[in-house]
Protein backbone atom coordinates (compact mmCIF):
# COMPACT_ATOMS: atom_id res chain seq x y z
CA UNK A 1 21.03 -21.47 23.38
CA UNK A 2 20.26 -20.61 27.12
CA UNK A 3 17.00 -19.87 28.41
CA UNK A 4 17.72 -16.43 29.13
CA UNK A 5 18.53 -15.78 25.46
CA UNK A 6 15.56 -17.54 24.32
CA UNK A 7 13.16 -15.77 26.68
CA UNK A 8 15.07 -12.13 25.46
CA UNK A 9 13.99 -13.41 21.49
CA UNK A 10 10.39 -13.97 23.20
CA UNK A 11 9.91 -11.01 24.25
CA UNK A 12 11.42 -9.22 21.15
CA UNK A 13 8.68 -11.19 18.91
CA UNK A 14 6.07 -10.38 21.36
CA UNK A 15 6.59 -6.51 22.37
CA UNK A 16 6.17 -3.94 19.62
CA UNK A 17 6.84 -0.71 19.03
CA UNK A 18 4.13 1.69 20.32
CA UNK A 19 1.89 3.67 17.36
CA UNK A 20 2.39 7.08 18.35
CA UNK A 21 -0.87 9.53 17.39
CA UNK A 22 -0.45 13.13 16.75
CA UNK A 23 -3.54 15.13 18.11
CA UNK A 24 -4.82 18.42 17.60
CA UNK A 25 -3.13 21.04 19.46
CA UNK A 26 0.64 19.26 19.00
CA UNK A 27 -0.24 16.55 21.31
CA UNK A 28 1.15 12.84 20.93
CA UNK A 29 -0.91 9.86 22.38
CA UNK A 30 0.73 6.14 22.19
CA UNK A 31 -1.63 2.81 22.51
CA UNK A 32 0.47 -0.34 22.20
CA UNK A 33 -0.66 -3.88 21.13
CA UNK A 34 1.29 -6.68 19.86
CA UNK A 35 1.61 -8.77 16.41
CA UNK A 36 -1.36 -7.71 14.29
CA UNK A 37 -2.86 -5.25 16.39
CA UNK A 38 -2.76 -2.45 13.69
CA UNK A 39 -5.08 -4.99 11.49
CA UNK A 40 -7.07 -5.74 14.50
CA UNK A 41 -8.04 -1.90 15.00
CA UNK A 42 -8.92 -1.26 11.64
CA UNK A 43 -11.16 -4.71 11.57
CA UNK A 44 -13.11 -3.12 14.71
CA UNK A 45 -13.16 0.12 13.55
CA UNK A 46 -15.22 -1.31 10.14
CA UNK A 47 -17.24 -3.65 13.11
CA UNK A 48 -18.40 0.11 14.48
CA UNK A 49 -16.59 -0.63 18.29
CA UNK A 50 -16.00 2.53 19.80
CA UNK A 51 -13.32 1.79 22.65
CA UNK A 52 -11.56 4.41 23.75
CA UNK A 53 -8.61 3.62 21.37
CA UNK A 54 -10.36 3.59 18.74
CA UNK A 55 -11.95 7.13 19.76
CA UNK A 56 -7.94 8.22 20.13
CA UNK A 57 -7.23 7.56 16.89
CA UNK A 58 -11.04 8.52 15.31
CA UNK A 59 -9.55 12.47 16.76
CA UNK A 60 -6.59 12.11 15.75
CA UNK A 61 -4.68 13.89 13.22
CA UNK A 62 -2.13 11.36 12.14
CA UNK A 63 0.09 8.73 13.28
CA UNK A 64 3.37 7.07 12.84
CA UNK A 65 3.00 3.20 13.43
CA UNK A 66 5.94 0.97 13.34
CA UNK A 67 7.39 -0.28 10.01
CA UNK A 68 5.99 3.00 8.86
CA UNK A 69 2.55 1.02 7.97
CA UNK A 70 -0.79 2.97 7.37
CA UNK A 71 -3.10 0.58 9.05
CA UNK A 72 -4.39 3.38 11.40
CA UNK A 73 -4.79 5.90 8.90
CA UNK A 74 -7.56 3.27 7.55
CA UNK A 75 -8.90 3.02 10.36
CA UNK A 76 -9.47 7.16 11.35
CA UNK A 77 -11.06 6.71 7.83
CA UNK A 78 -13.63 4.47 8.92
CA UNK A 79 -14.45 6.16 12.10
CA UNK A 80 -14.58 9.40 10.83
CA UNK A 81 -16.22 8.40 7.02
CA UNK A 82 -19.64 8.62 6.71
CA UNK A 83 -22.20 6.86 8.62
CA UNK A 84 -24.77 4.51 7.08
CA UNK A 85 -27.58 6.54 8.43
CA UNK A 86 -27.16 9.47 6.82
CA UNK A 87 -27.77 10.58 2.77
């Protein structure tokens, strides 16, 4: 196999699909990461970061990840489930 080839298989393992978030109003936002970064955003999200990913998907209505997961759909639960502080 030529180098060309193998660095085209690369970059197929290492790019993904963008998750696509539909916002109020109609709107689409994308954010893009690469191998586990749909587990990664629902880890922070339960860690309380508040990037401004994180605050995308937190407003967010729903979203359409690749594979046709639900990893972000955890996550707008944990961002926008109930804080600690309140009873």
């Amino acid at each position: 196999m030529n180098v060309r080839r193998r660095l085209e298989l690369l970059e197929k393992r290492i790019t993904s699909e963008p998750i696509v978030l539909k916002m109020p109003g109609g709107r689409t936002e994308r954010i893009c990461g690469r191998g586990d970064y749909a587990l990664d955003l629902v880890l922070r999200s339960l860690s309380g970061d508040r990037t401004p990913e994180l605050e995308l998907i937190a407003q967010s209505i729903s979203s359409t990840e690749p594979g046709g997961g639900h990893m972000v759909d955890l996550a707008r639960a944990f961002l926008n489930g109930p804080n600690e502080d309140t009873h």
